[in-house]
N, C-alpha and C. Protein backbone atom coordinates (compact mmCIF):
# COMPACT_ATOMS: atom_id res chain seq x y z
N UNK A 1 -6.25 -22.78 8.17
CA UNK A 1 -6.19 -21.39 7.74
C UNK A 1 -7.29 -21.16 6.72
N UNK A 2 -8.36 -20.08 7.05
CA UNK A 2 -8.84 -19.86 5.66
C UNK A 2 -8.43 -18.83 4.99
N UNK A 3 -8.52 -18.86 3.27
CA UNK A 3 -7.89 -18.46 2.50
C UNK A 3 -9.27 -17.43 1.96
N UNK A 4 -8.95 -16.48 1.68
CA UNK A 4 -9.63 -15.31 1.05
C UNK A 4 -9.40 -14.87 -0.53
N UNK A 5 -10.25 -14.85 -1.57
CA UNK A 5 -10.33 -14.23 -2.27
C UNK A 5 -9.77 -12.43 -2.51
N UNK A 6 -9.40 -12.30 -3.36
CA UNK A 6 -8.88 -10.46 -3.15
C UNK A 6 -10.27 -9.71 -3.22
N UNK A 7 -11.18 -10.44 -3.91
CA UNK A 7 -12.67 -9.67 -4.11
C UNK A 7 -13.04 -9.45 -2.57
N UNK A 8 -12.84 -10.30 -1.68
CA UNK A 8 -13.10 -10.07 -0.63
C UNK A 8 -12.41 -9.23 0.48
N UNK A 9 -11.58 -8.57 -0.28
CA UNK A 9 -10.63 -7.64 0.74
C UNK A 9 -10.78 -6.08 0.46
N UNK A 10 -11.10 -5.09 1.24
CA UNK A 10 -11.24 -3.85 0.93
C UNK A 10 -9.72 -3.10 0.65
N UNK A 11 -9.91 -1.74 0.42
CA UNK A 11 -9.11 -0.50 0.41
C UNK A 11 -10.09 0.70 0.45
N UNK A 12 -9.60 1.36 1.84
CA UNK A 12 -10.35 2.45 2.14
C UNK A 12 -9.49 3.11 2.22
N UNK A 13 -9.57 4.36 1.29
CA UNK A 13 -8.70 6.10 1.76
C UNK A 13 -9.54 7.16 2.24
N UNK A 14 -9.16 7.34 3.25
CA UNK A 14 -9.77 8.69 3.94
C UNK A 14 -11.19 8.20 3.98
N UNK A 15 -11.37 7.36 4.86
CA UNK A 15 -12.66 6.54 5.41
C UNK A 15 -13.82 6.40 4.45
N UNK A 16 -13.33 5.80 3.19
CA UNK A 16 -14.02 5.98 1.87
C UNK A 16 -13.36 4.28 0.88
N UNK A 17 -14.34 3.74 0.71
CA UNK A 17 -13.94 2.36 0.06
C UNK A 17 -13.88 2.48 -1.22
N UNK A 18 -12.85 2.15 -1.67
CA UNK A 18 -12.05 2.38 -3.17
C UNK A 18 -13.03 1.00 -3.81
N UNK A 19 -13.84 1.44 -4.17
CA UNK A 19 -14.63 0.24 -4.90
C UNK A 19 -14.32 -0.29 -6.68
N UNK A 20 -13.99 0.75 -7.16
CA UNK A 20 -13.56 0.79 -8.43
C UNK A 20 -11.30 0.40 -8.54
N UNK A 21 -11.44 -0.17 -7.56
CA UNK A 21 -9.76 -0.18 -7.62
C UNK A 21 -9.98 -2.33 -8.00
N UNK A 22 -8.69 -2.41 -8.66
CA UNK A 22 -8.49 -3.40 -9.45
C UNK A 22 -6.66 -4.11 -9.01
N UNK A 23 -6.64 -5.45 -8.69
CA UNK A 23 -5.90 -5.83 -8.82
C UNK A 23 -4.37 -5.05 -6.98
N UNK A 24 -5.12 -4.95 -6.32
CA UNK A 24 -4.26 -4.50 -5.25
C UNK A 24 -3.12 -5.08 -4.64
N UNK A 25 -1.94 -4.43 -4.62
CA UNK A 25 -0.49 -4.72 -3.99
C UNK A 25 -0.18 -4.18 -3.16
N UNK A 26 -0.05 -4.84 -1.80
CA UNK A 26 0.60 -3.99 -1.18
C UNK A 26 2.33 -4.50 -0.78
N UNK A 27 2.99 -3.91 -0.92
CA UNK A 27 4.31 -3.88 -0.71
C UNK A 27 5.28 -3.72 0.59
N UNK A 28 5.27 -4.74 0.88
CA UNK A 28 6.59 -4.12 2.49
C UNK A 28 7.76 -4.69 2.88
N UNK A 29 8.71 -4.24 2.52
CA UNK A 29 10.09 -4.39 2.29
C UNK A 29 11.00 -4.03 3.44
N UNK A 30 12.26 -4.49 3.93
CA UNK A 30 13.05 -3.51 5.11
C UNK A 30 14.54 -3.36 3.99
N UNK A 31 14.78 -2.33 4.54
CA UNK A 31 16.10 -2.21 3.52
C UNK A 31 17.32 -2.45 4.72
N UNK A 32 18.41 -3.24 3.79
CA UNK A 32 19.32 -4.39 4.06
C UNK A 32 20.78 -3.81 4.54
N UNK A 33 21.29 -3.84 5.67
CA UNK A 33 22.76 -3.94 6.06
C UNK A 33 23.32 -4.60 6.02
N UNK A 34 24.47 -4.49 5.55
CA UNK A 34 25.52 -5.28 5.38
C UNK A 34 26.14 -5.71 6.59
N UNK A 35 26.50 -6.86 7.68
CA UNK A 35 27.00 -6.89 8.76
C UNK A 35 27.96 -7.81 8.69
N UNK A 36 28.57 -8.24 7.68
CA UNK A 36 29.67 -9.11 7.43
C UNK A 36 30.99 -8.84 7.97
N UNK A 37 31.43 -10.17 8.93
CA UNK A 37 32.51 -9.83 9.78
C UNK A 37 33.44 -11.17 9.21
N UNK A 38 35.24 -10.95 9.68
CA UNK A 38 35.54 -12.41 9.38
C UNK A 38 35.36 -13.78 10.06
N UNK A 39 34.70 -13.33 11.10
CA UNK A 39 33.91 -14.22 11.63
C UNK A 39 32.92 -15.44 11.01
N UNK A 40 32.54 -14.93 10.03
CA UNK A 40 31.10 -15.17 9.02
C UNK A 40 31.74 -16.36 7.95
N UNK A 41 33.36 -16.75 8.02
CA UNK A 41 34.15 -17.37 7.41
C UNK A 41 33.08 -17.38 6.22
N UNK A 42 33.80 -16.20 5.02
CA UNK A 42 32.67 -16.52 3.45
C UNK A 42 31.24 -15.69 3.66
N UNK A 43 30.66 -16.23 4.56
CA UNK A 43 28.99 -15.90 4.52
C UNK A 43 29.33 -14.41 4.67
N UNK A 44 28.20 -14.12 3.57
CA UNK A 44 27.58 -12.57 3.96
C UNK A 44 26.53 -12.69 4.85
N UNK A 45 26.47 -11.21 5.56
CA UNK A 45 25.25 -11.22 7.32
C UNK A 45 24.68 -9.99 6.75
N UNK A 46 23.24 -10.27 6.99
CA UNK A 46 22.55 -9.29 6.67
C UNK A 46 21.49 -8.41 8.43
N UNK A 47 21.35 -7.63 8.11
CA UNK A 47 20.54 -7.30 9.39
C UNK A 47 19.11 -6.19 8.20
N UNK A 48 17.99 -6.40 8.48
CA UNK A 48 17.16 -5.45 8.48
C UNK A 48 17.10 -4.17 8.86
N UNK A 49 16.61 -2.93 7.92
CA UNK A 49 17.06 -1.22 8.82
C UNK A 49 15.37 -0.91 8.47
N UNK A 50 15.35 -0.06 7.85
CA UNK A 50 14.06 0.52 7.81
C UNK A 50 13.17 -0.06 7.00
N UNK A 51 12.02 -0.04 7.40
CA UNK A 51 11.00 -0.77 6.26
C UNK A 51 10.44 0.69 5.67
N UNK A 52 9.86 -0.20 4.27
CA UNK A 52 9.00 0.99 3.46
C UNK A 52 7.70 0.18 3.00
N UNK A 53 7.20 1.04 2.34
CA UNK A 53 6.06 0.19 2.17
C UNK A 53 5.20 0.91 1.20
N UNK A 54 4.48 0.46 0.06
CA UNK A 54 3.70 0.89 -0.81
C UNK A 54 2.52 0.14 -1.29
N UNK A 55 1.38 0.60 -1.70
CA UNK A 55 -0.11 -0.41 -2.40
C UNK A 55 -0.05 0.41 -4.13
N UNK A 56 0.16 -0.47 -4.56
CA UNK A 56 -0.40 -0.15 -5.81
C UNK A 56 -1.61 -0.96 -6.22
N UNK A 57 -2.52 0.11 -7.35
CA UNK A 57 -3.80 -0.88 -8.08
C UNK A 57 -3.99 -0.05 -9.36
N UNK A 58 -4.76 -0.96 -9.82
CA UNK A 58 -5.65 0.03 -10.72
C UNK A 58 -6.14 0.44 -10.95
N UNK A 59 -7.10 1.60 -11.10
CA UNK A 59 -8.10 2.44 -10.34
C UNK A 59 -8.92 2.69 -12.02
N UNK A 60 -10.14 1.73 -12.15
CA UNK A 60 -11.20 2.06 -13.57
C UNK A 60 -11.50 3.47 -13.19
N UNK A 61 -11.52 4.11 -14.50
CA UNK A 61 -11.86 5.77 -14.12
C UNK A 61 -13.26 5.70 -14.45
N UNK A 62 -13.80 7.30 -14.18
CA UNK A 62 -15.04 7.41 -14.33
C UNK A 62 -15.86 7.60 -13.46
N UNK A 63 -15.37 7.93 -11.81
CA UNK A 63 -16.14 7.64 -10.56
C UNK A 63 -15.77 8.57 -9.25
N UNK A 64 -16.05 8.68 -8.80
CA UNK A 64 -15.90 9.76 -7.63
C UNK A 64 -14.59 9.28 -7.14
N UNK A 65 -13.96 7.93 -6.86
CA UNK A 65 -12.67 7.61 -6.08
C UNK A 65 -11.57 8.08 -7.12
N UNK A 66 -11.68 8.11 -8.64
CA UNK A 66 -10.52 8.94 -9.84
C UNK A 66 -10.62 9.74 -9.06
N UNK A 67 -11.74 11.31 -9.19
CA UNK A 67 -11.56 12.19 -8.73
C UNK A 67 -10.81 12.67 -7.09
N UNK A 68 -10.92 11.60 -6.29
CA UNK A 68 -10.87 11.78 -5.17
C UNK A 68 -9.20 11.83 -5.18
N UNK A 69 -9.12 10.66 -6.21
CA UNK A 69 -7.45 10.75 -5.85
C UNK A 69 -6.36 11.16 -6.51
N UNK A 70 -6.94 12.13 -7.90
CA UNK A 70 -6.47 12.88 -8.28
C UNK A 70 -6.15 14.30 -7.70
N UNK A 71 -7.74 14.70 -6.84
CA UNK A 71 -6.73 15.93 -5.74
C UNK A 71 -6.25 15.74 -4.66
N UNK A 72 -5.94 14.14 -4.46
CA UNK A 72 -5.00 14.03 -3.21
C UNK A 72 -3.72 14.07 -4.00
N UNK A 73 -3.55 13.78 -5.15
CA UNK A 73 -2.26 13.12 -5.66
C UNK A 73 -1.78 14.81 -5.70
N UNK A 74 -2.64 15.90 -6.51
CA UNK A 74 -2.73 17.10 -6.92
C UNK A 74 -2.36 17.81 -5.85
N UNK A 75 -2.67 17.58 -4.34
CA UNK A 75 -2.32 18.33 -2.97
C UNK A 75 -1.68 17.84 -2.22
N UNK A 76 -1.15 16.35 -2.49
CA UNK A 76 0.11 16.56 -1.65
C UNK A 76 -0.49 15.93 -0.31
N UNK A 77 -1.60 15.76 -0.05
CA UNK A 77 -2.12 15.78 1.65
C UNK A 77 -2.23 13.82 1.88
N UNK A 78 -1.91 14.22 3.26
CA UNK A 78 -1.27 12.76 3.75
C UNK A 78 -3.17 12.22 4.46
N UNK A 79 -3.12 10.71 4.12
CA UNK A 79 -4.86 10.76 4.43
C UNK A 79 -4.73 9.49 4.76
N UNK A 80 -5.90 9.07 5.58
CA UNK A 80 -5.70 7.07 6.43
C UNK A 80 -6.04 6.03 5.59
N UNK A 81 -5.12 5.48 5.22
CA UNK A 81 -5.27 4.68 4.58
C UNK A 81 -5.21 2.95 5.23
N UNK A 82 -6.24 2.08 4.85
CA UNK A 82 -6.79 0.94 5.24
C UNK A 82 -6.51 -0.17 4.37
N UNK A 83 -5.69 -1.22 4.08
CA UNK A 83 -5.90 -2.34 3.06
C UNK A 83 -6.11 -3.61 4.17
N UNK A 84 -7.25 -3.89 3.89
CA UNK A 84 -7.78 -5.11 5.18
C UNK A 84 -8.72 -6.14 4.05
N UNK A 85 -9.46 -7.06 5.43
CA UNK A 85 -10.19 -7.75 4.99
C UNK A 85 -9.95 -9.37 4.31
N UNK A 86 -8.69 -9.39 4.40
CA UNK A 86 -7.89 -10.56 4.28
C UNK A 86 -7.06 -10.94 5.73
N UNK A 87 -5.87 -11.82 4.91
CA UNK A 87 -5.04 -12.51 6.50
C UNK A 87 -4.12 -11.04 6.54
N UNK A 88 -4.44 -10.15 5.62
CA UNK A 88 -3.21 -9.17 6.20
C UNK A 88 -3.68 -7.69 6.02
N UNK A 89 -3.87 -7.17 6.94
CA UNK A 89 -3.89 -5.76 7.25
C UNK A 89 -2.97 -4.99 7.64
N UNK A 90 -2.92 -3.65 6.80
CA UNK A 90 -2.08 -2.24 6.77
C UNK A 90 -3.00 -1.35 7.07
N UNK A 91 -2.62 -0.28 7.76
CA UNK A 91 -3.15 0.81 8.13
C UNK A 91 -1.70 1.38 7.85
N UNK A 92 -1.84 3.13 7.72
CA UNK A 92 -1.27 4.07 7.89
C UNK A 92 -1.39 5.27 7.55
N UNK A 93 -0.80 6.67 7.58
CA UNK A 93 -1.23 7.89 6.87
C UNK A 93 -0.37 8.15 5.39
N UNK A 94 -0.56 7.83 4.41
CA UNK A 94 -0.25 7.88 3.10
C UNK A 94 -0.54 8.79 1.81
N UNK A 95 0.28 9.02 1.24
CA UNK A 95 0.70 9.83 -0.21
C UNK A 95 0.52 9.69 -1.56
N UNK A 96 -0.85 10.22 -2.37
CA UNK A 96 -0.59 9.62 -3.61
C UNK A 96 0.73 9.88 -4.38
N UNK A 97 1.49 9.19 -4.88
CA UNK A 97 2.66 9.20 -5.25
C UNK A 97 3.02 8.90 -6.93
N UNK A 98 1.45 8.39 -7.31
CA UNK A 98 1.59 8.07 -8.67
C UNK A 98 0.45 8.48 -8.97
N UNK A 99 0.27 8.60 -10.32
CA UNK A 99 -1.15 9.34 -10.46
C UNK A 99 -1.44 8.93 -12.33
N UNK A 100 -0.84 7.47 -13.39
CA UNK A 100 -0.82 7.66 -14.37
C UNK A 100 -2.19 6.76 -14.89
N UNK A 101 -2.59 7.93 -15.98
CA UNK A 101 -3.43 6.86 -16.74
C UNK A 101 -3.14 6.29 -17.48
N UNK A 102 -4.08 4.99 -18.13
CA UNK A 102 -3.83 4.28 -19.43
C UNK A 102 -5.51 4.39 -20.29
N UNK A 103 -4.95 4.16 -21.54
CA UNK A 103 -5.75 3.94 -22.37
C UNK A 103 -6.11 2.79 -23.64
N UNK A 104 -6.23 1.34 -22.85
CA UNK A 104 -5.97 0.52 -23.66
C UNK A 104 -7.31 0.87 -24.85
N UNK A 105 -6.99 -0.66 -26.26
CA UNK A 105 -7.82 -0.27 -26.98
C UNK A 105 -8.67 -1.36 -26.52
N UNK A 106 -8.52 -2.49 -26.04
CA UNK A 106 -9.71 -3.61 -26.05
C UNK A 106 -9.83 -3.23 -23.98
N UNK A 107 -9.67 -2.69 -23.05
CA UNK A 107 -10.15 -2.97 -21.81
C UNK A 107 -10.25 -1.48 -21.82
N UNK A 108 -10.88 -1.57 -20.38
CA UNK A 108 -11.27 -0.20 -19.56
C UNK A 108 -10.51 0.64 -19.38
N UNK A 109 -10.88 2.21 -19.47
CA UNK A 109 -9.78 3.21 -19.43
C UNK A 109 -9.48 3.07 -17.88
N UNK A 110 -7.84 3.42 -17.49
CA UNK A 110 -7.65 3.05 -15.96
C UNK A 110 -6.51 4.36 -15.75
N UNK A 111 -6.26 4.27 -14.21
CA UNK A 111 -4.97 4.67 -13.85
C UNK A 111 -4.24 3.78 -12.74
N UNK A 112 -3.08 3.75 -13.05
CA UNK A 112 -2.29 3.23 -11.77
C UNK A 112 -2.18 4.47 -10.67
N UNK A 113 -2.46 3.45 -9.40
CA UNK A 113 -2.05 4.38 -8.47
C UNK A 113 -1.30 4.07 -7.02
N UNK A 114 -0.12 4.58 -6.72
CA UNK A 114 0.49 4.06 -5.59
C UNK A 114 0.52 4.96 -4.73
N UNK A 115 -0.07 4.45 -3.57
CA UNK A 115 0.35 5.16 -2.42
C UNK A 115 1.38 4.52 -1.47
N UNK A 116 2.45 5.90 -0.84
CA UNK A 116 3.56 5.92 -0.24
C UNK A 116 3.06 6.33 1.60
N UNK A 117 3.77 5.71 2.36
CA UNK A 117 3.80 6.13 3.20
C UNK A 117 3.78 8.07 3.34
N UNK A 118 3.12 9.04 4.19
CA UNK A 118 3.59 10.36 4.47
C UNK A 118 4.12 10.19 6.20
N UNK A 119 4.87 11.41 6.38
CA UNK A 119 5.54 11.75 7.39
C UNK A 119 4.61 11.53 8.32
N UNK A 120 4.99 11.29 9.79
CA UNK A 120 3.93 11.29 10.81
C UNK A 120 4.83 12.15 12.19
N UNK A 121 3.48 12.67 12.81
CA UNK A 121 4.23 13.23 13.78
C UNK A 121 3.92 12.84 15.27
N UNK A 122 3.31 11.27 15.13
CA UNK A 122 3.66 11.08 16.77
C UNK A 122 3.97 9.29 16.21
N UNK A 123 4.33 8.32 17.42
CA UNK A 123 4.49 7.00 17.13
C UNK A 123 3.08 6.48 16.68
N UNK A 124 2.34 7.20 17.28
CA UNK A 124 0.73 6.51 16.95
C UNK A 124 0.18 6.80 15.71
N UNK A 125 0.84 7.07 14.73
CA UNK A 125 0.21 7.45 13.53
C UNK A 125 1.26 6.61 12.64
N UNK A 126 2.11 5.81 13.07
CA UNK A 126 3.18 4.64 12.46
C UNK A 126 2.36 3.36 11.36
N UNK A 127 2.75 3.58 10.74
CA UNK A 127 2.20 2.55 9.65
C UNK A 127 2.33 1.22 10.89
N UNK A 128 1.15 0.52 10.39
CA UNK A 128 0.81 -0.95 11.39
C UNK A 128 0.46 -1.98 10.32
N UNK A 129 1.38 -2.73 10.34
CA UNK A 129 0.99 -4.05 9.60
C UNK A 129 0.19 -5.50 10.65
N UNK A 130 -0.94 -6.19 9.89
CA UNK A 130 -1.22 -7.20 11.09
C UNK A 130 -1.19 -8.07 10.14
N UNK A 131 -0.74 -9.20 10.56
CA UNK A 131 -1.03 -10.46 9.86
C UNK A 131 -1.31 -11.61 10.57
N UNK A 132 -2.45 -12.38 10.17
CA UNK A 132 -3.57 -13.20 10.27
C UNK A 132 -4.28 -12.25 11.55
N UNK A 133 -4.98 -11.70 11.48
CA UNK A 133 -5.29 -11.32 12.52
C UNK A 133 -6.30 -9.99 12.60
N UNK A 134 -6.87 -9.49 13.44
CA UNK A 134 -7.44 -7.71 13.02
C UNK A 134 -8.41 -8.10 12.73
N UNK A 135 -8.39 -7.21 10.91
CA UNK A 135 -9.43 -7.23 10.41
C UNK A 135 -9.56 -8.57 9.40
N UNK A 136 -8.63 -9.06 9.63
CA UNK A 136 -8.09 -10.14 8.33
C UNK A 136 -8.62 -11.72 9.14
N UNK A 137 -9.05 -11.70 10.49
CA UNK A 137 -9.59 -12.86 11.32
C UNK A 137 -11.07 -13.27 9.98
């Protein structure tokens, strides 16, 4: 397997490479049913229901991608979002959902920013996770 550096992995929103973003997470979770029968003698059974999924980073201000994603965060508008370039690639159409700055005194002024999945209106616009594979080969 080769192993990748994060320097070496992009984030593109709205066909635009977040070059100034710091420290990237992406998040994907399924939320949990309970399927416990007395069958299970003791054991709890879990089954998987819906997944969600979020990227957070930190975005150094000062640069056209702040601005960019301050009037996405500001409008609400759902835009393609790309985290590749490693063993694991996400695509989907997504929401700025967070939008805060910081102001330390010894590092760079920043903001956190997470994007959320937005609504889609056909299967083909479904958030796609790949792993080892894609763009991440």
């Amino acid at each position: 397997m080769a192993y990748k550096l994060g320097l070496d992995c992009t984030l593109t929103v709205d066909s635009v490479e977040i070059e100034n973003a710091k420290d990237v997470t992406l998040n994907i979770e399924a939320g949990d049913a309970d399927v416990t029968t007395r069958a299970a003698q003791g054991w709890r059974m879990h089954l998987p229901t819906l997944m969600d999924a979020s990227i957070e980073f930190e975005l150094l201000t000062g640069g056209a991608d702040g601005t960019k994603l301050a009037t996405l965060f500001n409008s609400g508008a759902a835009v393609d979002v790309v985290v590749g370039g490693g063993n694991v690639s996400f695509t989907a159409k997504m929401v700025v959902a967070n939008f805060s700055g910081s102001q330390p005194l010894e590092d760079a002024e920043s903001v956190s920013v997470t994007l959320r999945p937005a609504p889609v209106t056909s299967s083909s616009d479904a958030p796609e996770l790949d792993v080892n594979g894609g763009s991440g080969s």
